[in-house]
Protein backbone atom coordinates (compact mmCIF):
# COMPACT_ATOMS: atom_id res chain seq x y z
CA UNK A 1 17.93 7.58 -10.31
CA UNK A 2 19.32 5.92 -7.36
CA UNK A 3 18.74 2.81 -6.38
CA UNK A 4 16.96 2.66 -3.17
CA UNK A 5 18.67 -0.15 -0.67
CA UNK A 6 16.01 -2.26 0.33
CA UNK A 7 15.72 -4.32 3.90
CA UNK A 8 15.58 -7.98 3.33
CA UNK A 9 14.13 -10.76 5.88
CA UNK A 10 14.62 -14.35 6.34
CA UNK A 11 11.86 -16.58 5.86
CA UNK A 12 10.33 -15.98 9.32
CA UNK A 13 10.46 -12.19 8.91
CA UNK A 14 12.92 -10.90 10.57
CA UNK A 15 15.64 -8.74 9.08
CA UNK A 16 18.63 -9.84 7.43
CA UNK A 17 21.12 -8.02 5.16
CA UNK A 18 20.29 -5.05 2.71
CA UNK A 19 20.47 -5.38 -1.25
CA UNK A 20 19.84 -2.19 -3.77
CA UNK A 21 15.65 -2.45 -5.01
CA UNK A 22 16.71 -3.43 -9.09
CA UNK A 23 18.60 -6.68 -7.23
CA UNK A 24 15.59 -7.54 -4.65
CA UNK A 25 13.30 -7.22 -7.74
CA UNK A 26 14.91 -9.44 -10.26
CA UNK A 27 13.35 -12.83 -11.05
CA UNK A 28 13.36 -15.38 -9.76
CA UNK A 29 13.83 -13.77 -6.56
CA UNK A 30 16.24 -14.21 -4.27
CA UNK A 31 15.21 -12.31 -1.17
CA UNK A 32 12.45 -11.74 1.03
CA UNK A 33 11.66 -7.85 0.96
CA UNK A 34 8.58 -6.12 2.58
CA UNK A 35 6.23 -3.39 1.40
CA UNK A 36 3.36 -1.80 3.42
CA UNK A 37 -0.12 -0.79 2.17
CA UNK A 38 -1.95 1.89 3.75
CA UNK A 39 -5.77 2.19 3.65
CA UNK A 40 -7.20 5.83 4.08
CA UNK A 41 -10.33 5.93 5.40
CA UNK A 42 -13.00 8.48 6.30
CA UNK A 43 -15.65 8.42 9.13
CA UNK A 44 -17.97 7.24 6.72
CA UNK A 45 -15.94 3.61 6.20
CA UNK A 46 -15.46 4.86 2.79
CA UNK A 47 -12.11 4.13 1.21
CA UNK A 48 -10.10 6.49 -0.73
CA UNK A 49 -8.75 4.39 -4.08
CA UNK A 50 -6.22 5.88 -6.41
CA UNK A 51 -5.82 5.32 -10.16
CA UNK A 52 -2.16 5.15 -11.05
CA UNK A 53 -0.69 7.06 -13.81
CA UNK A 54 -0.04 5.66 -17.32
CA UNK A 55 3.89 6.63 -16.17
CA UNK A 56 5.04 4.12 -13.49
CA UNK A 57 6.46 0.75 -14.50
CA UNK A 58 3.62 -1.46 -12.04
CA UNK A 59 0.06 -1.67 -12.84
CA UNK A 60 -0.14 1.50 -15.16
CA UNK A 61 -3.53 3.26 -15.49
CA UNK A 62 -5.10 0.77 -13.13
CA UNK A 63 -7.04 1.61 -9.88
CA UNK A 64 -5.77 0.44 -6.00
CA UNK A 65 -7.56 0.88 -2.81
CA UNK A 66 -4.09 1.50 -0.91
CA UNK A 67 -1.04 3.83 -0.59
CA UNK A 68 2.42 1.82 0.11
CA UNK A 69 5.49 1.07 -0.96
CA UNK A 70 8.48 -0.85 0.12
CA UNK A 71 10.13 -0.97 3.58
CA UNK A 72 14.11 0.39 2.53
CA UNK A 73 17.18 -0.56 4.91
CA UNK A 74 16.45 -0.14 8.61
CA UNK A 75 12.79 1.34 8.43
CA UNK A 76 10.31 0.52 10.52
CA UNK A 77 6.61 -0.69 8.90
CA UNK A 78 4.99 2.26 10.30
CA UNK A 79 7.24 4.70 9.74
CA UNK A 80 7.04 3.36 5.90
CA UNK A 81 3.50 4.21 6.47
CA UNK A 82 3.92 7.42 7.56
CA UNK A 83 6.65 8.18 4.54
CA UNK A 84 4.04 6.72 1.97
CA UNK A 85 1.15 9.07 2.74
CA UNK A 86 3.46 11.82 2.68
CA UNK A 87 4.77 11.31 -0.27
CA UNK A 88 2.17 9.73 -2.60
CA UNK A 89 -0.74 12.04 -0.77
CA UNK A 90 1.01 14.43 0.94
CA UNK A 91 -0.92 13.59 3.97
CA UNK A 92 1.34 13.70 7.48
CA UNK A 93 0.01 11.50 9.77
CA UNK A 94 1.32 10.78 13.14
CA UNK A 95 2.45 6.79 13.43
CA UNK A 96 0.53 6.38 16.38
CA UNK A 97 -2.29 6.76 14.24
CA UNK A 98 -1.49 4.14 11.90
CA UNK A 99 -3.87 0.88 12.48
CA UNK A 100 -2.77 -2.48 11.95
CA UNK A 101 -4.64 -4.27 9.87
CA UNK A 102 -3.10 -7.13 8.75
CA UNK A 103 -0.05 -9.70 7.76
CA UNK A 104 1.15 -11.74 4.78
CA UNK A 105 3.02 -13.28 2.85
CA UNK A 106 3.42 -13.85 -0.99
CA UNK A 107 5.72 -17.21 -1.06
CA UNK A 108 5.73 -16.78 -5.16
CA UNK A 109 7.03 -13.59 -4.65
CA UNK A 110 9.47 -13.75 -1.58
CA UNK A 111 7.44 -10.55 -0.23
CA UNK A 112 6.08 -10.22 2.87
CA UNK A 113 3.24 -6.97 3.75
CA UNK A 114 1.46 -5.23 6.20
CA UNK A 115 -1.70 -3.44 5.74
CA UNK A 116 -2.73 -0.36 8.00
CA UNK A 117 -5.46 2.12 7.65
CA UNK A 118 -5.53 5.87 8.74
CA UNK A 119 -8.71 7.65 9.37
CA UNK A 120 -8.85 11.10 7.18
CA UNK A 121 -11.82 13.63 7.29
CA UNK A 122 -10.01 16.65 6.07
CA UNK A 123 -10.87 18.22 2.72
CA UNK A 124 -9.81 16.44 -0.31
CA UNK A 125 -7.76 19.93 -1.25
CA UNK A 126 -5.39 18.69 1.89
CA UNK A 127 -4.53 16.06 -0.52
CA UNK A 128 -1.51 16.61 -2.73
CA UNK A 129 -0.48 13.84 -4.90
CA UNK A 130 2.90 15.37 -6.15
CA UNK A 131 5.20 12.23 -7.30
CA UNK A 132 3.18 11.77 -10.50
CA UNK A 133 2.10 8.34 -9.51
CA UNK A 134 -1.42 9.20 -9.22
CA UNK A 135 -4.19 10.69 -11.98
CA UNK A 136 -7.71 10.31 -10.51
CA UNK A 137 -8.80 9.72 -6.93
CA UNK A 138 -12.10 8.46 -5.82
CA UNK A 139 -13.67 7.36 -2.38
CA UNK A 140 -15.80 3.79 -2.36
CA UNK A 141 -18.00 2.27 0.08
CA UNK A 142 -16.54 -1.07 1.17
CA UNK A 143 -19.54 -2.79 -0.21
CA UNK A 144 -19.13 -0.56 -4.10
CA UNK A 145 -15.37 -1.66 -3.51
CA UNK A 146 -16.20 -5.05 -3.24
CA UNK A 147 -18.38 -4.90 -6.16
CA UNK A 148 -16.14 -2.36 -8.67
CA UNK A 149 -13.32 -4.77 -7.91
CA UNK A 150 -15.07 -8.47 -8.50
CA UNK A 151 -16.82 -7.07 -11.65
CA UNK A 152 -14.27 -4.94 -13.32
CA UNK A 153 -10.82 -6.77 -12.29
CA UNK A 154 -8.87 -5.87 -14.97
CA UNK A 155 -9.25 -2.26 -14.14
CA UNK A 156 -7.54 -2.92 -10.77
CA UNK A 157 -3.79 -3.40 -9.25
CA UNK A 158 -2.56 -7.09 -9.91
CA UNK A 159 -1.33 -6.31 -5.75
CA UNK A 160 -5.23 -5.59 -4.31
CA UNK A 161 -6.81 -8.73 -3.21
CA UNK A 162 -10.53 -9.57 -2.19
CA UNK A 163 -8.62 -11.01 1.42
CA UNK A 164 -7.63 -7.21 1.89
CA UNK A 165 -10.97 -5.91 0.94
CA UNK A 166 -12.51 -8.43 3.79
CA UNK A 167 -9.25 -7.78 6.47
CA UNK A 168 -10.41 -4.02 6.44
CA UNK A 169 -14.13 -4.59 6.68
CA UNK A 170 -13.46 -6.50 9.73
CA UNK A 171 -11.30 -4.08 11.20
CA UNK A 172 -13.73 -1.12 10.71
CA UNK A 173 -16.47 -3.43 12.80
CA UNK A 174 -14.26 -3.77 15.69
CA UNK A 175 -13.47 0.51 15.59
């Protein structure tokens, strides 16, 4: 497998110098690196969550409420976006329908993140999940989400935060 170069930041996020994924990764860390999250979301505000396979390395077998992954050398966040859904749903989406959602920052972790959300209303046969990564998808209410996630944690990505649950809530008020 090859090792995917990764763009790294400086503290204030802007780009810096590229180093290969298995580097950016190692602890302690020693670079700021970006992912981005994408929320897909149906005209009904309900969100659709994956449960990752028992094969990847992070968070087998556990449940997110987000596509994403990280930003490689030279990428735009958006375009990430756009790669993600392709890739992990097979969905294309154009990037100028990609929503901001929010910004962070994970000091522990050197990693900064953006969060977007797409609307999707196709059927869930458009839906390809081809990379292995996924096992079972699901669509939740924003209020079930809330719940499944502050009741059943452990069932859930260490990376999927109650701040990100509340980010998109407020975002689909203002839509």
């Amino acid at each position: 497998m090859i090792d995917e170069l990764l763009q790294c930041y400086d503290a204030s996020g802007n780009p810096t110098e590229t180093h290969p994924r298995s580097e950016v990764k190692t602890q302690p860390p020693r670079w700021w690196y970006a992912v981005v999250r994408v929320f897909i979301v149906n005209s009904k505000n309900e969100v659709l969550c994956s449960k990752r396979s028992n094969n990847v390395s992070a968070n087998p077998d556990k449940w997110q409420f987000y596509f994403g992954g990280h930003v490689g050398a030279g990428e735009l966040f958006t375009d990430v976006a756009g790669r993600e859904l392709e890739e992990e749903a097979g969905l294309r989406v154009n990037t100028e329908d990609v929503v901001e959602i929010s910004t962070g920052k994970k000091i522990d972790r050197l990693v900064q993140y953006t969060n977007y959300m797409v609307r999707f209303d196709g059927d869930m046969s458009d839906i390809h999940f081809s990379d292995n990564e996924v096992a079972e998808v699901r669509w939740f209410t924003i209020s079930e989400l809330m719940n499944d996630f502050l009741v059943h944690s452990d069932q859930w990505s260490t990376a999927c935060t109650v701040d990100d649950l509340e980010s998109l809530s407020l975002k689909l008020t203002t839509l």
